[in-house]
Protein backbone atom coordinates (compact mmCIF):
# COMPACT_ATOMS: atom_id res chain seq x y z
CA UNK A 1 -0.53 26.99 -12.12
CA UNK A 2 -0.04 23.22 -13.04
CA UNK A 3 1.19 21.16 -9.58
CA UNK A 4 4.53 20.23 -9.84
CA UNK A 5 3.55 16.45 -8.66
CA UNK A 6 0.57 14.36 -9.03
CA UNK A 7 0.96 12.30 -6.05
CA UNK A 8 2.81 12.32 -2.89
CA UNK A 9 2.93 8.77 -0.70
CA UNK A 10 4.12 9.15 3.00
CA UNK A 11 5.10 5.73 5.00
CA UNK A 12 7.64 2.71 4.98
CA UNK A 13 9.81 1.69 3.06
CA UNK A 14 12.21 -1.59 2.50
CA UNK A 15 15.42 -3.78 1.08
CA UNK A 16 12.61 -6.53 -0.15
CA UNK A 17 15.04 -9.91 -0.58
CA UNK A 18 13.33 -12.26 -2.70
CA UNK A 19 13.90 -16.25 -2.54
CA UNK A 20 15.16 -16.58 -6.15
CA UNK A 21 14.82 -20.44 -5.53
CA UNK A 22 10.86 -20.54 -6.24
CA UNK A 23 9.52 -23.74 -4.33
CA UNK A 24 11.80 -23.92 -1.92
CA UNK A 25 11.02 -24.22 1.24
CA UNK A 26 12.48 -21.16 3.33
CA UNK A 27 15.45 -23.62 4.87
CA UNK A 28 16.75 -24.71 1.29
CA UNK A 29 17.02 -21.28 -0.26
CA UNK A 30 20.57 -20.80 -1.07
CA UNK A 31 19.91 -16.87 -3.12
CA UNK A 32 18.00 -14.09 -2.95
CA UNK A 33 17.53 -10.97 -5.13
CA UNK A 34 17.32 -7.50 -3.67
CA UNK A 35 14.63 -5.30 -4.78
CA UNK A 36 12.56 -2.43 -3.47
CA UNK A 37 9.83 -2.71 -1.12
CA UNK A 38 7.21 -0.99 1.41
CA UNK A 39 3.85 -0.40 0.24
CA UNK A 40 3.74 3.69 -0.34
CA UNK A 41 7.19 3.43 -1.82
CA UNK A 42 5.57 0.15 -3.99
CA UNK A 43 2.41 2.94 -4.79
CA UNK A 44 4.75 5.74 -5.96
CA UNK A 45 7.08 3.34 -8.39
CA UNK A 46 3.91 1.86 -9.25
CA UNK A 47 2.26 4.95 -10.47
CA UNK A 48 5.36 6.46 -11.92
CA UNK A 49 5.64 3.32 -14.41
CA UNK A 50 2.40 4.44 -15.24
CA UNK A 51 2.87 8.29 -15.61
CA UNK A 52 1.95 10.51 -12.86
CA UNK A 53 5.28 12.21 -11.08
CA UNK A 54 5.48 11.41 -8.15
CA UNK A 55 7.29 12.22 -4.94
CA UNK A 56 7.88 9.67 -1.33
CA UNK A 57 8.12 10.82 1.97
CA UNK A 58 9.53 8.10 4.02
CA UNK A 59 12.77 7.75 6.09
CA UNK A 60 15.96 5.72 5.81
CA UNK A 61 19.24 5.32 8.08
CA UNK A 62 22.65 5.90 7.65
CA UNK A 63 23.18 2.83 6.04
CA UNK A 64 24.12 1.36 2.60
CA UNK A 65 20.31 -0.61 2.40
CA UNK A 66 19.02 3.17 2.71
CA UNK A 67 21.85 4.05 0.17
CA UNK A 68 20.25 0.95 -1.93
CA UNK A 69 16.64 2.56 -1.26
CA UNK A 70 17.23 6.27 -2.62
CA UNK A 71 19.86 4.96 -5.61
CA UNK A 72 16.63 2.45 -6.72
CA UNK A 73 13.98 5.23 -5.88
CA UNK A 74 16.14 8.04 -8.21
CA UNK A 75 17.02 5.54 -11.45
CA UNK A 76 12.43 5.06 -11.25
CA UNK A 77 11.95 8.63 -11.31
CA UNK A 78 10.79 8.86 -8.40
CA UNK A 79 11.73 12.34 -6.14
CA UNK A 80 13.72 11.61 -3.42
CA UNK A 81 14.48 14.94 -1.93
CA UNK A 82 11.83 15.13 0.80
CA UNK A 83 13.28 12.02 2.08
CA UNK A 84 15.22 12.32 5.56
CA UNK A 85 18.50 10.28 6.94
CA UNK A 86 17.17 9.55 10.86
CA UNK A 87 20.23 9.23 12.61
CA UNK A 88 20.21 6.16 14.70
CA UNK A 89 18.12 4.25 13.07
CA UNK A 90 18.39 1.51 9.98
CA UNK A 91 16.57 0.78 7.20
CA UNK A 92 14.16 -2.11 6.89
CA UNK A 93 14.43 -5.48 5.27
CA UNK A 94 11.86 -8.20 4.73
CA UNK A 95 12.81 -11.67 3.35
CA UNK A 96 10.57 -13.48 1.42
CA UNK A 97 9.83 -17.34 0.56
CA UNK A 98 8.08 -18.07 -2.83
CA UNK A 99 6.58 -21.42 -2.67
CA UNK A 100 3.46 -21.56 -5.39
CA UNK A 101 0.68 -21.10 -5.35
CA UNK A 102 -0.58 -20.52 -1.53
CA UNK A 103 3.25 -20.42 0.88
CA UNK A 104 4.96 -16.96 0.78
CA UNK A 105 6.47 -17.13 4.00
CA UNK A 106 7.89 -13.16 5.04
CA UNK A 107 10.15 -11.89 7.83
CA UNK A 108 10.52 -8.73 8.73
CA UNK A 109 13.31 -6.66 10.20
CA UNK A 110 11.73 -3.54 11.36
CA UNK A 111 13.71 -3.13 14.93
CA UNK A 112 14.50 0.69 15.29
CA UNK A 113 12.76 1.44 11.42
CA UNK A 114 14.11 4.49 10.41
CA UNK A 115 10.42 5.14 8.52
CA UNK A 116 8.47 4.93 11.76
CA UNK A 117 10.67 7.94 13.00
CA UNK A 118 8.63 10.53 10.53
CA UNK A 119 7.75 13.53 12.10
CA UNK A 120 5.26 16.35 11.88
CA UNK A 121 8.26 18.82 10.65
CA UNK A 122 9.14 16.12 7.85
CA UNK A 123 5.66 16.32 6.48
CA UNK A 124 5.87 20.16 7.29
CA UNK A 125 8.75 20.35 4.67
CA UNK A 126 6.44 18.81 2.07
CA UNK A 127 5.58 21.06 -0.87
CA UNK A 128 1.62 19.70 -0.54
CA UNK A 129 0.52 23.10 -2.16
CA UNK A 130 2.28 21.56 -5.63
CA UNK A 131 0.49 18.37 -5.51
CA UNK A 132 -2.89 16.93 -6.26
CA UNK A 133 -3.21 14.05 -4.41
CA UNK A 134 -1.42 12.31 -1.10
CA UNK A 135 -1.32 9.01 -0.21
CA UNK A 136 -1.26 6.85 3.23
CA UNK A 137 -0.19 4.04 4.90
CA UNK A 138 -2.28 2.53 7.60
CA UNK A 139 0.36 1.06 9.08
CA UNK A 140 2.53 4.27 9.68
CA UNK A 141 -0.05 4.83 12.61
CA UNK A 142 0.95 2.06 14.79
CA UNK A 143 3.84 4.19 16.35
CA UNK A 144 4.73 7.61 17.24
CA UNK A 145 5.56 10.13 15.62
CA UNK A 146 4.89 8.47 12.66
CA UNK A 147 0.86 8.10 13.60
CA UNK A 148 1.06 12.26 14.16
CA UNK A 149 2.84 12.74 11.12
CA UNK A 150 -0.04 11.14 9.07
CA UNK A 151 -3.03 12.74 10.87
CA UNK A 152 -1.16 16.19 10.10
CA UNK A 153 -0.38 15.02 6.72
CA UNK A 154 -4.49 14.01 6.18
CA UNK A 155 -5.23 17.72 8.13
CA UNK A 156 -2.77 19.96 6.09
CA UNK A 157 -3.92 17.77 2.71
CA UNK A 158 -7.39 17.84 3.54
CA UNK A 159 -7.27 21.80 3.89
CA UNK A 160 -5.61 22.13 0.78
CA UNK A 161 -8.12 20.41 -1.34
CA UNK A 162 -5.57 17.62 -2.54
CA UNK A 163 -7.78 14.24 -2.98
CA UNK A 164 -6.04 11.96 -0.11
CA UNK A 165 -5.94 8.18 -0.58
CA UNK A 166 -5.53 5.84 2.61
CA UNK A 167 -4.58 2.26 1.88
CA UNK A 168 -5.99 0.36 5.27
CA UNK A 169 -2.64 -1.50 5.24
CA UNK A 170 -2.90 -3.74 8.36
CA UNK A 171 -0.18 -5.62 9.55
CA UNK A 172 -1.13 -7.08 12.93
CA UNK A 173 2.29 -7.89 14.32
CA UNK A 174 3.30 -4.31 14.17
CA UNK A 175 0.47 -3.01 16.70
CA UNK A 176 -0.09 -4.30 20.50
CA UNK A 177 -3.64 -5.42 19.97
CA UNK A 178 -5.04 -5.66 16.87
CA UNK A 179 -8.09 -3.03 18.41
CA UNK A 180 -5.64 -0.59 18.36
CA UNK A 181 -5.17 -0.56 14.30
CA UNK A 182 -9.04 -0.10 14.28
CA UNK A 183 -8.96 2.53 16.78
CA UNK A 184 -6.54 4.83 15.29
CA UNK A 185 -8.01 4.25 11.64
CA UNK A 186 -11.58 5.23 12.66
CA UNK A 187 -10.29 8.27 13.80
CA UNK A 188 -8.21 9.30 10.64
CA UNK A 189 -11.27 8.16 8.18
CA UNK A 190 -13.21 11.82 8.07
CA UNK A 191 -9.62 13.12 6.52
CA UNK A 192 -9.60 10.45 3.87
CA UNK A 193 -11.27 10.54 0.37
CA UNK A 194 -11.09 7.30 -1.03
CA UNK A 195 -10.05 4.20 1.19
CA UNK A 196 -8.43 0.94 -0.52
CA UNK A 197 -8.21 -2.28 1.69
CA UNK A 198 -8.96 -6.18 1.49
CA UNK A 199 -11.85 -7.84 3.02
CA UNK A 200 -9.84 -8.54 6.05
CA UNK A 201 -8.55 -5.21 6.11
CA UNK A 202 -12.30 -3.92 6.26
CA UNK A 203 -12.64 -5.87 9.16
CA UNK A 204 -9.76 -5.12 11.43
CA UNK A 205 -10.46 -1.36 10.65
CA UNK A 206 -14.16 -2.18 12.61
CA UNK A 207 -12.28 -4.47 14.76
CA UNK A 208 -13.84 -3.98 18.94
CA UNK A 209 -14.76 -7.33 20.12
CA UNK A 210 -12.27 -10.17 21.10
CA UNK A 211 -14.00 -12.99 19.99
CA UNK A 212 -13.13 -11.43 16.23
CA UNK A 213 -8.88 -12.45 16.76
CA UNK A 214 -8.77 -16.43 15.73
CA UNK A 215 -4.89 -17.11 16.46
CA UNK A 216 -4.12 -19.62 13.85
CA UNK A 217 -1.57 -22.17 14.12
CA UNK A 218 -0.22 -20.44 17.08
CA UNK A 219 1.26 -17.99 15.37
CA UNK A 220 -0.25 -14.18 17.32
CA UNK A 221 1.21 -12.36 14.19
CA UNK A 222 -0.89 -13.34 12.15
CA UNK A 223 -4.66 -13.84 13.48
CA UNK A 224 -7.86 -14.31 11.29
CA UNK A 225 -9.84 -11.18 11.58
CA UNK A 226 -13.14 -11.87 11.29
CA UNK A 227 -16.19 -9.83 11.28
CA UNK A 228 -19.58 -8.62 9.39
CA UNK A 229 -18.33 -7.07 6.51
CA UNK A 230 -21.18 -5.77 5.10
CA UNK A 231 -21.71 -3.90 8.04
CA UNK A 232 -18.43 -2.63 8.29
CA UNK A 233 -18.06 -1.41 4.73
CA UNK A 234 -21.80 0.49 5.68
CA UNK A 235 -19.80 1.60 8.77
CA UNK A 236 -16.42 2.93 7.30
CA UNK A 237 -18.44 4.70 4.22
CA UNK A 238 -20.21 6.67 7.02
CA UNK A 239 -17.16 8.46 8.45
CA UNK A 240 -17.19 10.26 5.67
CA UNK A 241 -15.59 8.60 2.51
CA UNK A 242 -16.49 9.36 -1.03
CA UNK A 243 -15.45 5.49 -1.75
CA UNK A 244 -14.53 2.55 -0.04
CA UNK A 245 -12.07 0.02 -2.58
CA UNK A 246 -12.32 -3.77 -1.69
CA UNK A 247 -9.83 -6.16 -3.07
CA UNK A 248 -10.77 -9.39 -3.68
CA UNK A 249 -7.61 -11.19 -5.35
CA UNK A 250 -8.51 -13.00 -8.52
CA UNK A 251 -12.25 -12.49 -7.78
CA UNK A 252 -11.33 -8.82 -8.58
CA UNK A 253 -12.84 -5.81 -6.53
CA UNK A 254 -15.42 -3.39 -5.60
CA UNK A 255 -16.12 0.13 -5.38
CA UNK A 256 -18.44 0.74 -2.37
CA UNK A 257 -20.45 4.45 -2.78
CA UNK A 258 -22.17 6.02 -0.12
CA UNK A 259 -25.20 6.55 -2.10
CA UNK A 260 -25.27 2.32 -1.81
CA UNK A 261 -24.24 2.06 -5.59
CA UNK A 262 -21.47 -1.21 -5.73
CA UNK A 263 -19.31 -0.69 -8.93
CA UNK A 264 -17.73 -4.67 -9.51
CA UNK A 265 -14.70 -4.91 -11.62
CA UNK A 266 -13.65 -8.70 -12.59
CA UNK A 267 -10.38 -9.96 -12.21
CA UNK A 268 -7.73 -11.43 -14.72
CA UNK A 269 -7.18 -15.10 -14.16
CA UNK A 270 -3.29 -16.13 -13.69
CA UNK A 271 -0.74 -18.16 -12.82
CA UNK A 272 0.37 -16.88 -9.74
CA UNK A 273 4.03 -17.07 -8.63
CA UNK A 274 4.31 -14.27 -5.72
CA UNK A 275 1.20 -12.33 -4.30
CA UNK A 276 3.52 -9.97 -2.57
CA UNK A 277 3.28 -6.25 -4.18
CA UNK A 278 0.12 -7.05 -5.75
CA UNK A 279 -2.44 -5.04 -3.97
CA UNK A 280 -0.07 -1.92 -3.98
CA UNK A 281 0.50 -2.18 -8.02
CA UNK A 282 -3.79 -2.17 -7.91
CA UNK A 283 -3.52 0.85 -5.89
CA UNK A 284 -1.12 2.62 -8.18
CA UNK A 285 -3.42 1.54 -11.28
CA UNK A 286 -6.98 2.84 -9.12
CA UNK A 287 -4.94 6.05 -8.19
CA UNK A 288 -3.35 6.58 -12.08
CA UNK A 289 -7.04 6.15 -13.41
CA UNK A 290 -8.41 8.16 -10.91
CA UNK A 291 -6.54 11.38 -11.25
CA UNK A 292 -7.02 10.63 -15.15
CA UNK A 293 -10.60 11.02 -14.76
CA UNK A 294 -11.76 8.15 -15.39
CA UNK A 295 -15.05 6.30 -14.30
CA UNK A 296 -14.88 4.13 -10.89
CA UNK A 297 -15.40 0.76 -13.18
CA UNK A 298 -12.10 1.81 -15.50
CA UNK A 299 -10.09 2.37 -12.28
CA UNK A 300 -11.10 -0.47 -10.59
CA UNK A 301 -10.33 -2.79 -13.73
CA UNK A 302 -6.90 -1.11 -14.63
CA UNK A 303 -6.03 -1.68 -10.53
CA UNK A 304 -7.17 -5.25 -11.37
CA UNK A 305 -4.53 -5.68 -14.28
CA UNK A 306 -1.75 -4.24 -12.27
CA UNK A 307 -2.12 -6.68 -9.46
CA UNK A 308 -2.46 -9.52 -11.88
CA UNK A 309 0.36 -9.03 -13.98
CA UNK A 310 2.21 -8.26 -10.46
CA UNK A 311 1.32 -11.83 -9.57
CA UNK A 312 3.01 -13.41 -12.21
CA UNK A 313 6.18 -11.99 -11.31
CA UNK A 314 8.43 -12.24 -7.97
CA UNK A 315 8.81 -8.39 -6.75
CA UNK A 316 6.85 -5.70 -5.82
CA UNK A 317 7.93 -2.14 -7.26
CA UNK A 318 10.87 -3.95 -9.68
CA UNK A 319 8.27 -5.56 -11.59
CA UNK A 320 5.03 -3.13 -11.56
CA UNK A 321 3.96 -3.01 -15.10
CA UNK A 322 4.10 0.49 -17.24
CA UNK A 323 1.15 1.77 -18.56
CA UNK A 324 1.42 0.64 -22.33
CA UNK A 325 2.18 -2.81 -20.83
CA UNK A 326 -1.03 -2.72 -18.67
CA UNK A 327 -2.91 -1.53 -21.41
CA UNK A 328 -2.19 -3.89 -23.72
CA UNK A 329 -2.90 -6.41 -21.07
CA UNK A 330 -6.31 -5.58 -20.70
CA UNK A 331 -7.10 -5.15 -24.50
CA UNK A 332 -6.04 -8.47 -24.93
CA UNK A 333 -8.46 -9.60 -22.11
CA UNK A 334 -11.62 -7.67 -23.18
CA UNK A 335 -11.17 -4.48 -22.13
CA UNK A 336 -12.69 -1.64 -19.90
């Protein structure tokens, strides 16, 4: 029996308002545009564009932004259904600068997140039998119940057979001590299949000592995470992953294999207006070209082109490319 979806994402989800006064320092901006946002909601639109139905599990309030959220989710194609109204709660927002090429300064409103209230019953309700492949958000662990809610998503998943995606997804000012992220990560990695993470993100997953946190400019939510990343990719391959996925930006990224094989896949040079959405648009493109089949190299490079032709735009799921789009892009670039 063919599944009824090809991918499931579980975790946050957002009212992304956009600066639509690019260069303007965060004080002058006078509008913004409202889009969607939250990377496994970014991941599903992402991968819908491209052609695989997909389904979110995330969570919104009783409230019109959550309203905004499902509307948005339903006109993408995207199934809704699975989604609960937390009573309670709200829905997040994040507001973004755009000041090219390096300043994207981002707020975010995530007091009392309805998404952080997903339980073990709401993943319970999933139909995980009809799917072939789940995706997670590293981020959804920094709380209860939502942390329990992904382990038993990973466990049931896992069980089933389904091919189970984590993106590392570290966001430091949402956990107590950036040890913590690495702690609960570690212990979700022998559930996981295929891993998908910047070279920071590889870091703060092996995160234990202090001397690692550099607070820069004063500013404790966002530290420098440093670390020895070859190491750590050796150490997060060997809790079990079939791959570990680097991101490198424009430098492009890197398949790490347990066997020691590194696949590299270039990047796409471009002008780059907002790097916001880009690394979930490479997930959706690795994920689409995964469950196509297709050689590590060919999913690596169509993740590549997602992200970059995310870049030149200023949105996340709004503006993630569909797949004769990204196709085209890359033909016109060289190719696979």
């Amino acid at each position: 029996m063919n599944p009824t979806y090809d991918l499931i994402t579980i975790g946050r989800c957002s009212i992304d308002l956009y600066s639509q006064d690019l260069g303007a320092a965060f004080p002058q901006i006078r509008t913004f545009g409202a889009y969607l946002g939250g990377s496994p909601l970014n991941i599903a639109v992402g991968a819908r564009r491209l052609g695989l139905r997909t389904a979110l599990l995330t969570a919104v309030g009783p409230d019109p932004v959550g309203e905004f959220v499902l509307e948005r989710l339903r006109r993408e194609g995207v199934e809704t259904r699975f989604i609960p109204v937390k009573p309670g709660t709200r829905t997040p927002a994040v507001l973004l600068g755009i000041e090219p090429p390096d300043r994207f300064p981002i707020t975010f409103y995530r007091e009392n997140a309805a998404d952080i209230q997903l339980s073990i019953d709401d993943v319970a309700a999933l139909p995980l039998a009809q799917t072939r492949a789940v995706q997670l958000s590293g981020a959804a662990l920094a709380k209860e119940p939502s942390r329990s809610a992904i382990f038993y998503a990973a466990e049931e998943a896992r069980a089933l057979g389904l091919t189970v995606f984590l993106d590392l997804d570290f966001r430091a000012d949402a956990w107590p001590d950036p040890r913590a992220y690495g702690l609960a990560l570690r212990a979700l990695l022998p559930l996981v299949d295929i891993a998908i993470g910047t070279e920071e993100e590889v870091n703060a997953a092996m995160l234990r000592r202090p001397e690692d946190v550099v607070i820069r400019h004063s500013q404790i939510t966002a530290p420098e995470i440093r670390g020895n990343l070859a190491a750590n990719i050796e150490a997060l391959l060997a809790r079990g992953l079939k791959a570990l996925v680097v991101k490198r930006g424009a430098q492009g990224s890197a398949v790490y294999l347990p066997s020691g094989e590194v696949v590299v896949a270039s990047g796409f040079p471009v002008e780059v207006v907002s790097i916001l959405g880009a690394g979930d648009a490479f997930a959706a493109g690795f994920i689409y070209g995964y469950l196509q089949g297709w050689d590590w190299y060919q999913c690596a490079r169509l993740g590549n082109a997602c992200g970059a032709i995310v870049v030149g735009r200023i949105g996340c799921a709004d503006f993630t490319p569909y797949l004769d789009e990204v196709l085209a892009f890359v033909e016109a670039r060289g190719g696979f």
